[in-house]
Protein backbone atom coordinates (compact mmCIF):
# COMPACT_ATOMS: atom_id res chain seq x y z
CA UNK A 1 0.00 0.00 0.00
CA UNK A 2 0.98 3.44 -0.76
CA UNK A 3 2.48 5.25 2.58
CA UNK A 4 0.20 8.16 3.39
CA UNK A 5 1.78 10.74 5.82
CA UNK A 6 -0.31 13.46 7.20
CA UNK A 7 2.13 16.72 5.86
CA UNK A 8 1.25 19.99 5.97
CA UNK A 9 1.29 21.97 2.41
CA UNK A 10 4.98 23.07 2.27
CA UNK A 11 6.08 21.51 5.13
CA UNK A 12 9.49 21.43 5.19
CA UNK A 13 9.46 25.22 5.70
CA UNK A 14 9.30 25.25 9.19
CA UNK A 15 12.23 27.51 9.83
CA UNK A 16 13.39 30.58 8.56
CA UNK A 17 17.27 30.20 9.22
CA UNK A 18 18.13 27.93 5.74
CA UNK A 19 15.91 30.57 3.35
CA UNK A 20 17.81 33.85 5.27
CA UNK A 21 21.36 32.50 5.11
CA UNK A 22 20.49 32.02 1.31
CA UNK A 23 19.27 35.32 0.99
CA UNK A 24 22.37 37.16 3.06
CA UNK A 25 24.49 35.29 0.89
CA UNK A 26 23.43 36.24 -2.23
CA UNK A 27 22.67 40.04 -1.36
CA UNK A 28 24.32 42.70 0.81
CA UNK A 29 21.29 44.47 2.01
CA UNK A 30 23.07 47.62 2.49
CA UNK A 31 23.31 48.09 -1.39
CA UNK A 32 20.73 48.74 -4.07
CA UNK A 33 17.18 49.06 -2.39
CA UNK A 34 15.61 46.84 -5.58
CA UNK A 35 17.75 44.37 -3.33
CA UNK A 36 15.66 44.88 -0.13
CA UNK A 37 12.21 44.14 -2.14
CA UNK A 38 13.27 41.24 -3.34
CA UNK A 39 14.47 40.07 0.17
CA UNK A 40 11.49 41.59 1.79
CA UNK A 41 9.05 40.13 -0.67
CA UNK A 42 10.38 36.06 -0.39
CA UNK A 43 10.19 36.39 3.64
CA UNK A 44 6.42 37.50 3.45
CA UNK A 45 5.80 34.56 1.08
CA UNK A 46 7.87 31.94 3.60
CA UNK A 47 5.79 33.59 5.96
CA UNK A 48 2.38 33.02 4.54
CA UNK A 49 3.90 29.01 3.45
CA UNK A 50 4.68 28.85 7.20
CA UNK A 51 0.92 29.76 8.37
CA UNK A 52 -0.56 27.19 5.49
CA UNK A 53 1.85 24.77 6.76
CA UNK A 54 0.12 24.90 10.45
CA UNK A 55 -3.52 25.46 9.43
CA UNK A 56 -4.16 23.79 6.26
CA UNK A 57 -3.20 20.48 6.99
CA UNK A 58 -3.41 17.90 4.01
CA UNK A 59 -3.16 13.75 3.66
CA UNK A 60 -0.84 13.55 0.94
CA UNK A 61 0.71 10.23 -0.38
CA UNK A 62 3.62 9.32 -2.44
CA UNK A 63 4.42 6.93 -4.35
CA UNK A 64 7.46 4.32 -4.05
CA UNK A 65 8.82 1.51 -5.92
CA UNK A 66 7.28 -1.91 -5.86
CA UNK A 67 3.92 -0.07 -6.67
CA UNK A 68 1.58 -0.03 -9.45
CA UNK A 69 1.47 3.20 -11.35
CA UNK A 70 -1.07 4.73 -11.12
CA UNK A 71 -3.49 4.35 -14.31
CA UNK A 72 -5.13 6.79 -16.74
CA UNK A 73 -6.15 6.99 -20.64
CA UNK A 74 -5.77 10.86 -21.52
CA UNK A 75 -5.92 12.79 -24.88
CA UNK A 76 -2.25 14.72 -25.40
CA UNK A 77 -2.06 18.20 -26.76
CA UNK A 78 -1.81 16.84 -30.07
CA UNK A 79 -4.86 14.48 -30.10
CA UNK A 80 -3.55 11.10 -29.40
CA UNK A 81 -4.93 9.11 -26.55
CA UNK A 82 -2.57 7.60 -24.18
CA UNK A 83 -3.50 4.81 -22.08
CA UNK A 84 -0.63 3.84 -20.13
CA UNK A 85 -2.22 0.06 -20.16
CA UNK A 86 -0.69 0.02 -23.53
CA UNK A 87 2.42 0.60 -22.11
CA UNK A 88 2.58 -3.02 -20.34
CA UNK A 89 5.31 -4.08 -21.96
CA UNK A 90 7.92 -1.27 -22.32
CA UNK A 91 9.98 0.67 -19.14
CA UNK A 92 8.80 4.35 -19.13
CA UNK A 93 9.88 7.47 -17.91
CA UNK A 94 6.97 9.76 -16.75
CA UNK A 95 7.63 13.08 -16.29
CA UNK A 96 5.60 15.81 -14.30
CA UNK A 97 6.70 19.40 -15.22
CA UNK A 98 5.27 22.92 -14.33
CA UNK A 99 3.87 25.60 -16.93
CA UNK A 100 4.72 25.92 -20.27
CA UNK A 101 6.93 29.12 -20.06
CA UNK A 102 9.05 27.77 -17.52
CA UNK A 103 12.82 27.72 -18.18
CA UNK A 104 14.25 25.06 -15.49
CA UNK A 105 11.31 22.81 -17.15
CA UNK A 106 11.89 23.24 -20.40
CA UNK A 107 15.45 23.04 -20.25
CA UNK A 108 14.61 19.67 -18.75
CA UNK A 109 12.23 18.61 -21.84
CA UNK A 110 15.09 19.71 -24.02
CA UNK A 111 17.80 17.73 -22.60
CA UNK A 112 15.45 14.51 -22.65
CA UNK A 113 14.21 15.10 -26.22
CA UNK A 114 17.79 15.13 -27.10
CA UNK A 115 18.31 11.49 -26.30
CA UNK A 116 14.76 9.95 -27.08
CA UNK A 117 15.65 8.11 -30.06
CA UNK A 118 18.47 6.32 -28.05
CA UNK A 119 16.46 5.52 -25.28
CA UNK A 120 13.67 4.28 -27.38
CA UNK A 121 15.50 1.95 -29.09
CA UNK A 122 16.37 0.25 -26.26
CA UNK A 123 12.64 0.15 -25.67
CA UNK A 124 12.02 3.18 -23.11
CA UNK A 125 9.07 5.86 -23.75
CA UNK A 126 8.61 8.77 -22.61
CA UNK A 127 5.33 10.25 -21.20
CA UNK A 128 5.37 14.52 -20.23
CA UNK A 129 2.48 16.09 -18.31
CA UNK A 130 2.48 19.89 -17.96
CA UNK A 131 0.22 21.90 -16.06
CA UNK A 132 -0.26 24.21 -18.84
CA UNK A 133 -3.53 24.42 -20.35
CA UNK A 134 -2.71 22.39 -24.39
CA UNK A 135 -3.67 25.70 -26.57
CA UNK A 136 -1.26 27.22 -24.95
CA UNK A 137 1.72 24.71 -25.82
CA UNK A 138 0.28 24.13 -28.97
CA UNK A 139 0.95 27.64 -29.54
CA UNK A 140 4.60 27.14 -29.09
CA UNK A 141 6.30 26.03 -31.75
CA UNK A 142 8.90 24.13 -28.94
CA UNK A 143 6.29 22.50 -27.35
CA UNK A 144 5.04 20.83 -30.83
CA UNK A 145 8.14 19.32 -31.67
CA UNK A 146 8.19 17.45 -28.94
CA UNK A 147 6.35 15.12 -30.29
CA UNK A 148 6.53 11.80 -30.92
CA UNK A 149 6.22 12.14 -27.23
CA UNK A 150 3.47 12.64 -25.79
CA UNK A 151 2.73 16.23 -23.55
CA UNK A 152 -0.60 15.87 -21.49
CA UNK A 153 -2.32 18.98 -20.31
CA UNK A 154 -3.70 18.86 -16.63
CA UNK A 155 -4.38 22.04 -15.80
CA UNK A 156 -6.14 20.60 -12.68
CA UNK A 157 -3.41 18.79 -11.58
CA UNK A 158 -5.27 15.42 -11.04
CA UNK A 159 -2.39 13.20 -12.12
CA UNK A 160 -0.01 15.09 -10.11
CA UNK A 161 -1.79 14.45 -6.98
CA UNK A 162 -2.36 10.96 -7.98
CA UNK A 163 1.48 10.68 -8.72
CA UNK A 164 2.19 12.53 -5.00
CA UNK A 165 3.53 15.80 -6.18
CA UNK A 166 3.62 18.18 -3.29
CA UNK A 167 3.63 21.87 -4.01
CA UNK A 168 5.84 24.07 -2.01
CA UNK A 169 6.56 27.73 -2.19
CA UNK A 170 9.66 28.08 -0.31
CA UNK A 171 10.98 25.07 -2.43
CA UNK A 172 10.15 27.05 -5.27
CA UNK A 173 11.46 30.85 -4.33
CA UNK A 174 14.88 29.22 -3.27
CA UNK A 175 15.38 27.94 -6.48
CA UNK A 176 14.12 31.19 -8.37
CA UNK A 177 16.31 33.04 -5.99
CA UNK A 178 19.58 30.94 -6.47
CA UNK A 179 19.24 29.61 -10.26
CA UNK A 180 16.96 31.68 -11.97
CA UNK A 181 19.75 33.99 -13.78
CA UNK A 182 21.62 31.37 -14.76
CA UNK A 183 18.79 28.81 -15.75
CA UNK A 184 17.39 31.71 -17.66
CA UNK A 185 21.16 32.00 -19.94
CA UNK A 186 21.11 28.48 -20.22
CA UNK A 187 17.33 28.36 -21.74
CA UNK A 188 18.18 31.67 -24.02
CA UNK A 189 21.16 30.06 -25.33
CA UNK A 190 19.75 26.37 -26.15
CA UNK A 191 16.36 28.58 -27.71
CA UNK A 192 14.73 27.38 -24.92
CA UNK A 193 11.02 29.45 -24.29
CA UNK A 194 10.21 30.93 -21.11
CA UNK A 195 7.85 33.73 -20.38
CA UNK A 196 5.37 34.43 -17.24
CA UNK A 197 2.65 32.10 -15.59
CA UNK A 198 -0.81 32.15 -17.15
CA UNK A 199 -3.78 31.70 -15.29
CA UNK A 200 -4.37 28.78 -13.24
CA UNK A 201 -0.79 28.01 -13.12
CA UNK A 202 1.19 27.82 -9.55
CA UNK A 203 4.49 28.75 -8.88
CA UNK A 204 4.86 26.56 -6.19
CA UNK A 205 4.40 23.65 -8.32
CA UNK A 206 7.80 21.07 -8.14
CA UNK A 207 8.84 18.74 -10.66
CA UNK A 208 8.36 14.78 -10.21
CA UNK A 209 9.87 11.75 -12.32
CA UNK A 210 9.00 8.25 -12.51
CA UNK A 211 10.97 5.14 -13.99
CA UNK A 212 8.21 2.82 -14.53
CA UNK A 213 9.17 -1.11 -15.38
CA UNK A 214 7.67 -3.97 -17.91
CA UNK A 215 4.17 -4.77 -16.07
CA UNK A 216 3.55 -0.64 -15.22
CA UNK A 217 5.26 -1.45 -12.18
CA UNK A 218 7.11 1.80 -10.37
CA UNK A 219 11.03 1.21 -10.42
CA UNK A 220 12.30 4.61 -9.24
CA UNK A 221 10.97 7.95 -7.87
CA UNK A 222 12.03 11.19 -7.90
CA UNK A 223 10.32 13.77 -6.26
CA UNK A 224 12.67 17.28 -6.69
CA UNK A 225 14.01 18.88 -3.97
CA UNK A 226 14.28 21.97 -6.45
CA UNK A 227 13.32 22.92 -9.65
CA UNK A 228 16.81 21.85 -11.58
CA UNK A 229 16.51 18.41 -9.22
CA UNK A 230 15.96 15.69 -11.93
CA UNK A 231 17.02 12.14 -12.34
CA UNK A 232 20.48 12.05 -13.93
CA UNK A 233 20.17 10.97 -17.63
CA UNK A 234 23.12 8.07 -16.83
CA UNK A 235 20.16 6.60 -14.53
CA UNK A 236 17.88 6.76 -16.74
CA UNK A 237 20.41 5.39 -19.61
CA UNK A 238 21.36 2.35 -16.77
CA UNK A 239 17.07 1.55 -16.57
CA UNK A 240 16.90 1.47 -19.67
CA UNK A 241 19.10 -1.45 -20.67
């Protein structure tokens, strides 16, 4: 059975100390006051994570290996349906990204698209869901080529909370506060789009990836830590032998 823990949304934010010694490090609040706001503006959001964290309790549950993935049979952006019960008899990566525009997650796409054809000859697929409504990523020319694998829209993010994904804002404004420059050269650089959250989309949302085995059975999970926390692509290369 699945092990259901009773965590609070964004719960490992329960202390200040780790998101302020980031913050010092990275800027000397005597200089510019832009500086200040920025500062000022992530504690009052690990502030208001902290309060949901002790008042709106949730039953979340992850998944773990030795467990049946979880099933569906969804349309993709580009009209195919997917029923993973067709899947029974290949390994799969599934992988659960945030919105369309964003650059650590398309970077991400990118770098797997790169070595689909050698992964599925040795019999791996790939499966992408994005919270992203589809018209929008059908509107990006990046988005279509990603195809032959599939990109699921759930803007409602059923399949990430029957996958386990947790949202967490401090999670999220860490990363954005310690990558973003850099993860935003990278994208530019490799052509990669990024551009501002639509409606209905969360910045709190975290990237999740699943190896899934012959049978749908879950091999590996990986639930990030950040928003550049992925499985490395040698692990994925080892599964898929």
């Amino acid at each position: 059975m699945p092990r259901t823990r009773c965590r609070p949304f964004g719960s490992e934010a329960f202390t200040l100390e780790p998101l302020i010694a980031t913050l010092i490090a990275f800027f000397d609040l005597r200089q510019e006051r832009v500086h200040k706001f920025v500062v000022i503006f992530l504690l009052v959001t690990t502030v208001v994570n902290l309060a949901l964290s002790y008042c709106c309790i949730q039953f979340m549950t992850r998944l773990h290996s030795n467990l049946k993935a979880p099933m569906f049979k969804l349309p993709d952006i580009y009209g195919r349906e997917i029923d993973l019960e067709q899947y029974q008899n290949n390994k799969i990566l599934i992988g659960f990204f945030r919105h369309a525009g964003c650059p650590f997650c398309n970077l991400r796409v990118h770098t797997l698209t790169k070595v689909h054809d050698e992964m599925n000859d040795k019999g791996l697929k790939m499966i992408f869901f994005f919270e992203s409504k589809g018209s929008l990523m059908l509107r990006s020319s990046f988005h279509q080529e990603v195809s032959p694998i599939p990109l699921i829209s759930d803007p409602e993010k059923k399949w990430y909370k029957a996958y386990g994904l947790e949202p967490s804002l401090a999670k999220s404004a860490v990363s954005h506060l310690t990558s973003f420059v850099q993860t935003a050269m990278k994208a530019s650089s490799a052509g990669v789009p990024m551009h501002m959250m639509k409606s209905g989309e969360s910045f709190s949302t975290l990237p999740a990836e699943f190896l899934i085995s012959e049978g749908l059975m879950i091999h590996d999970v990986h639930y990030s830590e950040g928003l550049n926390d992925r499985l490395s692509v040698d692990a994925i290369r080892a599964f898929a032998r």
